[in-house]
PDB file of N, CA and C in Angstrom:
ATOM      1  N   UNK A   1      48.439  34.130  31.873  1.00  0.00           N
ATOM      2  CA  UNK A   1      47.495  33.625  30.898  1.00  0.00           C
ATOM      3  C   UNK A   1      47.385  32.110  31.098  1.00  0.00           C
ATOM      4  N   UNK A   2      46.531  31.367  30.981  1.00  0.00           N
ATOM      5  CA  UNK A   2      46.070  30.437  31.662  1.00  0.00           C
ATOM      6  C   UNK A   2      46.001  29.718  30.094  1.00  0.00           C
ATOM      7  N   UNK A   3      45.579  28.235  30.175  1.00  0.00           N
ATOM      8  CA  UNK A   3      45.507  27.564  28.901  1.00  0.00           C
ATOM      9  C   UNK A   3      43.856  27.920  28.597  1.00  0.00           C
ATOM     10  N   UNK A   4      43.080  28.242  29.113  1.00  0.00           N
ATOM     11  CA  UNK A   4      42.073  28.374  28.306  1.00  0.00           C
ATOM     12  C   UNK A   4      41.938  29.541  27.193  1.00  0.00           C
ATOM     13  N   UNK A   5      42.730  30.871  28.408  1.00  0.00           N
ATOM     14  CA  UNK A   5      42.785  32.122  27.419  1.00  0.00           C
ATOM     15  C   UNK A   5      43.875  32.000  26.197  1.00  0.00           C
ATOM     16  N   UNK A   6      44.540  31.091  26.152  1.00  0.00           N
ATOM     17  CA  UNK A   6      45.410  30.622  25.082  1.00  0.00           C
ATOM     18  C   UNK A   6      44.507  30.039  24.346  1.00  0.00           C
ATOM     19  N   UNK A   7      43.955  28.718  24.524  1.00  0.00           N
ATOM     20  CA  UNK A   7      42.949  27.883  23.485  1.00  0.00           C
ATOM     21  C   UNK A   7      42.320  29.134  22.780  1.00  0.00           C
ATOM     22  N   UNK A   8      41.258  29.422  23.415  1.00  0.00           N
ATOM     23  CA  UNK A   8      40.743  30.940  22.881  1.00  0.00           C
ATOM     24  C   UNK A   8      41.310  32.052  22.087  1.00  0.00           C
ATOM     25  N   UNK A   9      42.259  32.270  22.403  1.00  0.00           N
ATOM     26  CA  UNK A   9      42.983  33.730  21.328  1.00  0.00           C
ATOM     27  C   UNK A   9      44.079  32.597  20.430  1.00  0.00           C
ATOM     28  N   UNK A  10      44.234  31.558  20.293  1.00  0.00           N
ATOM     29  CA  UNK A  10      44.561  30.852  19.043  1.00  0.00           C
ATOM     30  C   UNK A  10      43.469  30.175  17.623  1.00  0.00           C
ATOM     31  N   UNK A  11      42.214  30.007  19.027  1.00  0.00           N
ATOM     32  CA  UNK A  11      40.995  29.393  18.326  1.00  0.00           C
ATOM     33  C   UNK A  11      40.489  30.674  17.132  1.00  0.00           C
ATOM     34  N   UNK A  12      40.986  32.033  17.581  1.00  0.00           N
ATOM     35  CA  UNK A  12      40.361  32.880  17.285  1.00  0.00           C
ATOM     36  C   UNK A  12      41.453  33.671  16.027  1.00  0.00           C
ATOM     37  N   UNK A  13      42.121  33.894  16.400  1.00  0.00           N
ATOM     38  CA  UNK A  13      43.593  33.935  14.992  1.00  0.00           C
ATOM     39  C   UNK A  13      43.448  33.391  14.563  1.00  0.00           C
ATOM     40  N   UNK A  14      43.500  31.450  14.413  1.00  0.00           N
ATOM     41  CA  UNK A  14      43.608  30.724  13.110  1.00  0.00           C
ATOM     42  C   UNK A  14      41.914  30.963  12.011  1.00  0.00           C
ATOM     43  N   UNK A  15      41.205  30.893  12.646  1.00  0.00           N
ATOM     44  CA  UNK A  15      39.846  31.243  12.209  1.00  0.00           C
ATOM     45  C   UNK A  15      39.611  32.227  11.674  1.00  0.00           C
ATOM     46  N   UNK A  16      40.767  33.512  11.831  1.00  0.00           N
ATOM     47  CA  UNK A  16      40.357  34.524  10.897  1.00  0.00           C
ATOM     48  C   UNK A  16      41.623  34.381   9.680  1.00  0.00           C
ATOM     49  N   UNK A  17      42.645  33.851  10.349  1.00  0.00           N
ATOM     50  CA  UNK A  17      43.717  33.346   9.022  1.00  0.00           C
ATOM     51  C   UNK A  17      42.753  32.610   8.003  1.00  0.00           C
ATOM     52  N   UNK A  18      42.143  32.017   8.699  1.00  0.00           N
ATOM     53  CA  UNK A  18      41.521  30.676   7.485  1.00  0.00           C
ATOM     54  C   UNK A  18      40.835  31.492   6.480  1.00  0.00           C
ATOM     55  N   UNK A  19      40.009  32.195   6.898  1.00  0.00           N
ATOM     56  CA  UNK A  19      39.162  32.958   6.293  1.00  0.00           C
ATOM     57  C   UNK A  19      40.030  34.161   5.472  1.00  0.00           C
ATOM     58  N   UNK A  20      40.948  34.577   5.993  1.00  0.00           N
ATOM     59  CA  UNK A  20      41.921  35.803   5.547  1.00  0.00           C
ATOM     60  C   UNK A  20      42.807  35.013   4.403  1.00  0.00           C
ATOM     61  N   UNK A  21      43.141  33.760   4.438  1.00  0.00           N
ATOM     62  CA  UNK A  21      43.956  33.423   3.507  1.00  0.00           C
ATOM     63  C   UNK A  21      42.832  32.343   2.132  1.00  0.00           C
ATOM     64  N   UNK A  22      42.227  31.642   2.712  1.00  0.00           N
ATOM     65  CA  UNK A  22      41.261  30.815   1.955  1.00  0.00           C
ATOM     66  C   UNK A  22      40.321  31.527   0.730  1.00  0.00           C
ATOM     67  N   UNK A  23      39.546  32.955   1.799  1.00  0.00           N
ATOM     68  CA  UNK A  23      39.377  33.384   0.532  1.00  0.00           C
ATOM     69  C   UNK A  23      39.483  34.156  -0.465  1.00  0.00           C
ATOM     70  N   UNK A  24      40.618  35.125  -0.462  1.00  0.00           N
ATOM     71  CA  UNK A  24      41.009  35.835  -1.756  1.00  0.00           C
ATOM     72  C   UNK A  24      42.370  34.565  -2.420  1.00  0.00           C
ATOM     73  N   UNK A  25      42.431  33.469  -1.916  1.00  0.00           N
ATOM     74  CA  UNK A  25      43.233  32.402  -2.842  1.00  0.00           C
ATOM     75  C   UNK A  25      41.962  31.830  -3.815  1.00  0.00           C
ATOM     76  N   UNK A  26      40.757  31.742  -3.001  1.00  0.00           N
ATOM     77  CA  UNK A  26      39.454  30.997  -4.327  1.00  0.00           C
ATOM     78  C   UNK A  26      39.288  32.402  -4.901  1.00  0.00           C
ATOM     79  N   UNK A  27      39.240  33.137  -4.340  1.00  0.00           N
ATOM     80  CA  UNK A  27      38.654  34.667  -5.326  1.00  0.00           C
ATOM     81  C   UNK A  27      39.721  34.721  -6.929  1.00  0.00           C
ATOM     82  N   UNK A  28      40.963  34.445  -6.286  1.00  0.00           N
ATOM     83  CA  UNK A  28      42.009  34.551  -7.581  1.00  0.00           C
ATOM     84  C   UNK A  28      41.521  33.334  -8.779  1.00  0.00           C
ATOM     85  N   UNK A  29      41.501  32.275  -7.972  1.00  0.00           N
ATOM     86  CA  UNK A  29      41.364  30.994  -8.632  1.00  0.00           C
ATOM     87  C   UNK A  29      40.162  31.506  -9.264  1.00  0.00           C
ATOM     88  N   UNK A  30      38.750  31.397  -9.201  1.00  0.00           N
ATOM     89  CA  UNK A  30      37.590  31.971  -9.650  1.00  0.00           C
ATOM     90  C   UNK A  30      38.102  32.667 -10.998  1.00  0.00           C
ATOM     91  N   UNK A  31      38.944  33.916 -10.265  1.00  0.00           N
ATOM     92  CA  UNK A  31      38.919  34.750 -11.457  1.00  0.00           C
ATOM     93  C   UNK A  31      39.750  34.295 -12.701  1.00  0.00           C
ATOM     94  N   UNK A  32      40.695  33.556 -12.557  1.00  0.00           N
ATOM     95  CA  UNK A  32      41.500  32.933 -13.245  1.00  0.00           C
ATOM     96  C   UNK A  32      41.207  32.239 -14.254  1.00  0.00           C
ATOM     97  N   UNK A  33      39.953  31.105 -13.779  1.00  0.00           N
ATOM     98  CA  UNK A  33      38.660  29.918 -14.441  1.00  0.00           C
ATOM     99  C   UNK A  33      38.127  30.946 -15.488  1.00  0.00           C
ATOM    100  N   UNK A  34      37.404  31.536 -14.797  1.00  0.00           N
ATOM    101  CA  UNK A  34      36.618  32.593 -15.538  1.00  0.00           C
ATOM    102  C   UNK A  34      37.275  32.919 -16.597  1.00  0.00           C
ATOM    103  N   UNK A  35      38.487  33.362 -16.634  1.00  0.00           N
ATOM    104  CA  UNK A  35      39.298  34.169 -17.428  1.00  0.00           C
ATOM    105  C   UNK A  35      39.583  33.211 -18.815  1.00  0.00           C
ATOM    106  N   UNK A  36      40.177  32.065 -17.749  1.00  0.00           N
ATOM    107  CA  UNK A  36      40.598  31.318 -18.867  1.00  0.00           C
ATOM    108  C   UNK A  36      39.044  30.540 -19.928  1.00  0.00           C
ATOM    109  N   UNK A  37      38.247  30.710 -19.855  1.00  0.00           N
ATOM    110  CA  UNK A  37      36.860  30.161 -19.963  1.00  0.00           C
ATOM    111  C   UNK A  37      36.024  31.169 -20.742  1.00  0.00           C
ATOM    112  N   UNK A  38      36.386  32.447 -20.421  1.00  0.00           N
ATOM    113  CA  UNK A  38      35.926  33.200 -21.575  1.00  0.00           C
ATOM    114  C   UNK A  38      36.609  33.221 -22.664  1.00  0.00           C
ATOM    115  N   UNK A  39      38.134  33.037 -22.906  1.00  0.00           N
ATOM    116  CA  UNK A  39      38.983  33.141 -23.576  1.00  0.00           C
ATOM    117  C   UNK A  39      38.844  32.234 -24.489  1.00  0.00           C
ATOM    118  N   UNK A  40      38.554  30.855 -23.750  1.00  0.00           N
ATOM    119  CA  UNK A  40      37.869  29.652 -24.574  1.00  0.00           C
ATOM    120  C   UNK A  40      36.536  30.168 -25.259  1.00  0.00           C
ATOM    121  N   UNK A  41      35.969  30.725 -25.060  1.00  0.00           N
ATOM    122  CA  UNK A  41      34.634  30.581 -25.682  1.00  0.00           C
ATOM    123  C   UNK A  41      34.918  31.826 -26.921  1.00  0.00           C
ATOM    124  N   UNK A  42      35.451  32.439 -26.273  1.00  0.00           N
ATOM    125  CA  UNK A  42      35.875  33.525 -27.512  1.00  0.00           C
ATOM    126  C   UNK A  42      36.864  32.813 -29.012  1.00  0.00           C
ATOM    127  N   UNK A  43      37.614  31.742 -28.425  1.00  0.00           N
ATOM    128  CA  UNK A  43      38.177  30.916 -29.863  1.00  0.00           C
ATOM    129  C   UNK A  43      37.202  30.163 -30.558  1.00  0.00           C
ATOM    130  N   UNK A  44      36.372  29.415 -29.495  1.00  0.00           N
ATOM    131  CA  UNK A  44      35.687  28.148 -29.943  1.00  0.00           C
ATOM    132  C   UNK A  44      34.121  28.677 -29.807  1.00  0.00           C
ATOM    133  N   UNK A  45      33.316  29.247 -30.457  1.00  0.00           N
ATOM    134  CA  UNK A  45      32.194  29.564 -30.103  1.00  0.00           C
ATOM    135  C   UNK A  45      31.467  28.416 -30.361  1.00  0.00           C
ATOM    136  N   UNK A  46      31.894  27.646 -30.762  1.00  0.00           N
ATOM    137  CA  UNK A  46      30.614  26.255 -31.574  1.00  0.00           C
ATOM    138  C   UNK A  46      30.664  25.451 -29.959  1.00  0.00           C
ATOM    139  N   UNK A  47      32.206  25.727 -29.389  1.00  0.00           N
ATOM    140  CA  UNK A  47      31.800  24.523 -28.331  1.00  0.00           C
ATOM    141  C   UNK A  47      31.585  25.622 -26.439  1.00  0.00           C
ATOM    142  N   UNK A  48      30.519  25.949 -26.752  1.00  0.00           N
ATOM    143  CA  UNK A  48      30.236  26.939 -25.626  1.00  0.00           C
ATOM    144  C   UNK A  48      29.436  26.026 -24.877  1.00  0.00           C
ATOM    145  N   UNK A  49      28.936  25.002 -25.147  1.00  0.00           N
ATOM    146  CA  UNK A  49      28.246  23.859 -24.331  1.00  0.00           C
ATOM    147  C   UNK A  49      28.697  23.580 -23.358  1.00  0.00           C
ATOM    148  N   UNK A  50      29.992  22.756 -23.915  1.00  0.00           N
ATOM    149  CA  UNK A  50      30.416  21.949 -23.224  1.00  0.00           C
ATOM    150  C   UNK A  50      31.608  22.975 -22.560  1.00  0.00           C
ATOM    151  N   UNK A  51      32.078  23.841 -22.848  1.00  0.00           N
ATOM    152  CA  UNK A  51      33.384  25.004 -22.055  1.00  0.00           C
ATOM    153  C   UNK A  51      32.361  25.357 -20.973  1.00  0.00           C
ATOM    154  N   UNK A  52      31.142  25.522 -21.181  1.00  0.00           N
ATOM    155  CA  UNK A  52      30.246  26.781 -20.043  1.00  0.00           C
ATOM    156  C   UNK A  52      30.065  25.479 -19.221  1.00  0.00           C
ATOM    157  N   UNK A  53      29.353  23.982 -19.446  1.00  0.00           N
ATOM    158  CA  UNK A  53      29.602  22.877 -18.390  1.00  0.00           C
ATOM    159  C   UNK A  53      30.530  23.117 -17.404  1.00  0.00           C
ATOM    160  N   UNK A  54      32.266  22.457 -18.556  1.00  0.00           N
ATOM    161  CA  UNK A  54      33.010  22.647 -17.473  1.00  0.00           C
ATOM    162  C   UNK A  54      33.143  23.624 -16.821  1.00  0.00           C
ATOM    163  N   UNK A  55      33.119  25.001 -16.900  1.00  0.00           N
ATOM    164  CA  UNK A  55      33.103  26.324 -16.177  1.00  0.00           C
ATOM    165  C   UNK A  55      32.773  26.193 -14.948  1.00  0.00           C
ATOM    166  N   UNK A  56      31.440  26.025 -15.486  1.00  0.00           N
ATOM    167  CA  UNK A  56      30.331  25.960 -13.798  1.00  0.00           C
ATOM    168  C   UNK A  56      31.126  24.594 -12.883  1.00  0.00           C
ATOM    169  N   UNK A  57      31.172  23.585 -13.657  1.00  0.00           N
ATOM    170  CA  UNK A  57      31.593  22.253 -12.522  1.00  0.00           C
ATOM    171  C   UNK A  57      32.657  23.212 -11.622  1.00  0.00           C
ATOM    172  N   UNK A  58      33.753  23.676 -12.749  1.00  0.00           N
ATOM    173  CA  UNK A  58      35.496  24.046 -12.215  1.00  0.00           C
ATOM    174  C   UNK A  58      35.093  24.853 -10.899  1.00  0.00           C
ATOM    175  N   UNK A  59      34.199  25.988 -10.864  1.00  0.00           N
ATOM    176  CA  UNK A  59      33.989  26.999 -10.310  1.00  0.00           C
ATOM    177  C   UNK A  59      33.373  27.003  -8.669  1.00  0.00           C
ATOM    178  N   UNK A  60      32.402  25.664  -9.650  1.00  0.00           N
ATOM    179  CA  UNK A  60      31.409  25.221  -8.351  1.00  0.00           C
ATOM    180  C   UNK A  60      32.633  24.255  -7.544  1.00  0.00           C
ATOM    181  N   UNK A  61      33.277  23.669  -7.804  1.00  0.00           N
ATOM    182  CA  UNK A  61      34.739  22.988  -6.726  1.00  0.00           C
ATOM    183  C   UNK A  61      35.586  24.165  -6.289  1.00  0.00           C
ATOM    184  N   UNK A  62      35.593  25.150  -7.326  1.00  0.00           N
ATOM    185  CA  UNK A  62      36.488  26.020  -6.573  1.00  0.00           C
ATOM    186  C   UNK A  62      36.190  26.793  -5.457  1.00  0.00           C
ATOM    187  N   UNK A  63      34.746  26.904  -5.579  1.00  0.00           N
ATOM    188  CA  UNK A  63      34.042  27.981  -4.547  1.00  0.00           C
ATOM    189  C   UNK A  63      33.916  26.770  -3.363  1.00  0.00           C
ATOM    190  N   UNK A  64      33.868  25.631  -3.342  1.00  0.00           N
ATOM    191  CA  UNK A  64      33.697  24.796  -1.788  1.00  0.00           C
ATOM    192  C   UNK A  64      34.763  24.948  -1.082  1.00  0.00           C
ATOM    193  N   UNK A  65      35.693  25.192  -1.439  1.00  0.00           N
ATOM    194  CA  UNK A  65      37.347  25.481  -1.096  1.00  0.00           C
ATOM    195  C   UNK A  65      37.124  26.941   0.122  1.00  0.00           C
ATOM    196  N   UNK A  66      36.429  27.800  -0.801  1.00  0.00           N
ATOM    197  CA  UNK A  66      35.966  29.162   0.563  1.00  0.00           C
ATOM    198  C   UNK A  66      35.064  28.210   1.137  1.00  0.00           C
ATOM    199  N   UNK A  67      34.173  27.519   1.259  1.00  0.00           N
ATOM    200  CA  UNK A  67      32.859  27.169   2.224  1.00  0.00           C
ATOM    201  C   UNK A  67      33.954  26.428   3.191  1.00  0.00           C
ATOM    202  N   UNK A  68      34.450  25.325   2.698  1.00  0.00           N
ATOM    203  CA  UNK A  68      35.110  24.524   3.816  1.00  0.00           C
ATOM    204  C   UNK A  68      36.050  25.504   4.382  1.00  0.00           C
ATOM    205  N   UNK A  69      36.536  26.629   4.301  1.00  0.00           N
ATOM    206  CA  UNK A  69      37.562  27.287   5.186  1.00  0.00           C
ATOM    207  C   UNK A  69      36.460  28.249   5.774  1.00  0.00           C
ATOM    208  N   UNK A  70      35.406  28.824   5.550  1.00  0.00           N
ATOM    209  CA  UNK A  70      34.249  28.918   6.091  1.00  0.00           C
ATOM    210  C   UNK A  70      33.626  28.044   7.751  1.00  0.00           C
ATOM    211  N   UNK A  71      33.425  27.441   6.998  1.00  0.00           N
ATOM    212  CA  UNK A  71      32.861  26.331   7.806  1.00  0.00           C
ATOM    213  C   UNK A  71      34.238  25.894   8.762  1.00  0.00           C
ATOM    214  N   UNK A  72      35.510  26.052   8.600  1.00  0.00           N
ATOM    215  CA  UNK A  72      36.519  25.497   9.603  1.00  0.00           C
ATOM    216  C   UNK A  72      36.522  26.717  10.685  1.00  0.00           C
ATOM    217  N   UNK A  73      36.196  27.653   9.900  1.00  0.00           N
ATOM    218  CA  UNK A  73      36.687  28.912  11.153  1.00  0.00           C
ATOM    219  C   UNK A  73      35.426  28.677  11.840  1.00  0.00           C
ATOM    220  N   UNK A  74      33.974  28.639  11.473  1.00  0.00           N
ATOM    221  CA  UNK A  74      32.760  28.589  12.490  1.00  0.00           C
ATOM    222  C   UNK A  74      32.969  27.692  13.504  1.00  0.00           C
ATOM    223  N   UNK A  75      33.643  26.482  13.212  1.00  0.00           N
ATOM    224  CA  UNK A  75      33.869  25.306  14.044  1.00  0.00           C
ATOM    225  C   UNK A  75      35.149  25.741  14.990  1.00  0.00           C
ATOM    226  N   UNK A  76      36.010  26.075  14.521  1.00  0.00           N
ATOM    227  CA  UNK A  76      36.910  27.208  15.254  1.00  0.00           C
ATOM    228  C   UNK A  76      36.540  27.831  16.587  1.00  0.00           C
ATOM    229  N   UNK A  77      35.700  29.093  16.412  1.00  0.00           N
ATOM    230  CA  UNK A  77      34.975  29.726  16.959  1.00  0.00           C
ATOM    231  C   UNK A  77      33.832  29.280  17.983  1.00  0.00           C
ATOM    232  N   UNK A  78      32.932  28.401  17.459  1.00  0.00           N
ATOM    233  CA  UNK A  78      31.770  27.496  18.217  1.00  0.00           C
ATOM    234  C   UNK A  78      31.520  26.939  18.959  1.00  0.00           C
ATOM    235  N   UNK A  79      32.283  26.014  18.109  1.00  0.00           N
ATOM    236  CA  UNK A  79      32.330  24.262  18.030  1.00  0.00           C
ATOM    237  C   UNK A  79      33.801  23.769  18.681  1.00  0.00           C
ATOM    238  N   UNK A  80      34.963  24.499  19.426  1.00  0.00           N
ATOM    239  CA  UNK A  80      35.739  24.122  19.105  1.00  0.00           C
ATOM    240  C   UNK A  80      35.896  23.140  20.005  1.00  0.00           C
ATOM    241  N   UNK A  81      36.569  21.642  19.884  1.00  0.00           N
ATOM    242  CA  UNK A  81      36.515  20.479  20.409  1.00  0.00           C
ATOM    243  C   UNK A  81      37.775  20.704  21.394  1.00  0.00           C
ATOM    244  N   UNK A  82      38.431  21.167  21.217  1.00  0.00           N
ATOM    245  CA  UNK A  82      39.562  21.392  22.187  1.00  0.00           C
ATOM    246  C   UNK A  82      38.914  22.262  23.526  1.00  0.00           C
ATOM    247  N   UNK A  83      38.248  23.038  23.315  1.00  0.00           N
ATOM    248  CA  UNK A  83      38.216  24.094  24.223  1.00  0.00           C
ATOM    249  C   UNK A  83      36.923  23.279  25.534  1.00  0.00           C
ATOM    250  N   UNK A  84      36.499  22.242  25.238  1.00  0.00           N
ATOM    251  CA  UNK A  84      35.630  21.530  26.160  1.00  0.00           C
ATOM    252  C   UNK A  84      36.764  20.133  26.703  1.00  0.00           C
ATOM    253  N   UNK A  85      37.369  19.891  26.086  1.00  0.00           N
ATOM    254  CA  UNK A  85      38.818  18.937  26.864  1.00  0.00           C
ATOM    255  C   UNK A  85      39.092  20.212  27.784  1.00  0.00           C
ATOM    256  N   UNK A  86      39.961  21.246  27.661  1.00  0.00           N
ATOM    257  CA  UNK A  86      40.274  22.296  28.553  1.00  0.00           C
ATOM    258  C   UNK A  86      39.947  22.622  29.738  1.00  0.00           C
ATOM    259  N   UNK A  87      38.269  22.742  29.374  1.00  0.00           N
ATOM    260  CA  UNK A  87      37.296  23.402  30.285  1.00  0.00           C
ATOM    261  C   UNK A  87      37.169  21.942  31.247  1.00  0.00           C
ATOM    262  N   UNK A  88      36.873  20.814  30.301  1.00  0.00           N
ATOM    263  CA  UNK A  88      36.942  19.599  31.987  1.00  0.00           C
ATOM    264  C   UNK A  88      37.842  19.029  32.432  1.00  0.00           C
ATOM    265  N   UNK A  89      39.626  19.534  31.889  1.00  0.00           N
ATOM    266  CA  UNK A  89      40.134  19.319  32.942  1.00  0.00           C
ATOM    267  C   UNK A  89      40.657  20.578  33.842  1.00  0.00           C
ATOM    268  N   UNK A  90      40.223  21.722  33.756  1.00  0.00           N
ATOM    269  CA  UNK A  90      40.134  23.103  34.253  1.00  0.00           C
ATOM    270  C   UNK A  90      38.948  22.771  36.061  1.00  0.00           C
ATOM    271  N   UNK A  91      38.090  21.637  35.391  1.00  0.00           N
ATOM    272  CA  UNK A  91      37.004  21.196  36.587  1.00  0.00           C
ATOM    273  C   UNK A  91      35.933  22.664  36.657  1.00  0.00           C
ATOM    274  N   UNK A  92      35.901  23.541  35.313  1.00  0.00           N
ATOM    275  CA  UNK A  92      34.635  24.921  35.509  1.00  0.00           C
ATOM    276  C   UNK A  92      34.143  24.508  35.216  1.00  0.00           C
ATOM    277  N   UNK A  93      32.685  24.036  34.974  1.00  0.00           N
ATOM    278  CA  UNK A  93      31.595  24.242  34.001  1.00  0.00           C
ATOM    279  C   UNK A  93      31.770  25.427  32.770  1.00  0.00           C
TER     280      UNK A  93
END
């Protein structure tokens, strides 16, 4: 096995770890917000304004957490910056 087929079948494991671990950790978190946020609104109904605000802000940060581990595995896969160092000092096209 040569270093490229290494770069490659590591580029390709961590990219599905990322994705395998990143997002059922925001899925929990999500559900958690949620949870705790209905619970709030169920004590405090007068202040559903401002609980459903923060909700959405909490949720909307929590969900970039999957995009950026998203977006790391595509770059992983793609984009990966290592695997063109490799390839020119390998001398292939």
């Amino acid at each position: 096995m040569d270093s490229l087929e290494l770069i490659a079948m590591i580029s390709i494991i961590m990219a599905g770890a990322t994705v395998g671990i990143g997002a059922p950790v925001t899925a929990i978190g999500e559900g958690w917000a949620v949870s705790r946020g209905m619970a709030a609104l169920a004590q405090q109904p007068d202040a559903a304004p401002v609980i459903t605000r923060g909700l959405f802000i909490g949720v909307a940060m929590i969900e970039s957490s999957a995009i950026y581990c998203f977006v790391v595995s595509m770059v992983l896969i793609f984009a990966n910056p290592f695997w063109n160092h490799f390839v020119g000092l390998a001398g292939t096209p």
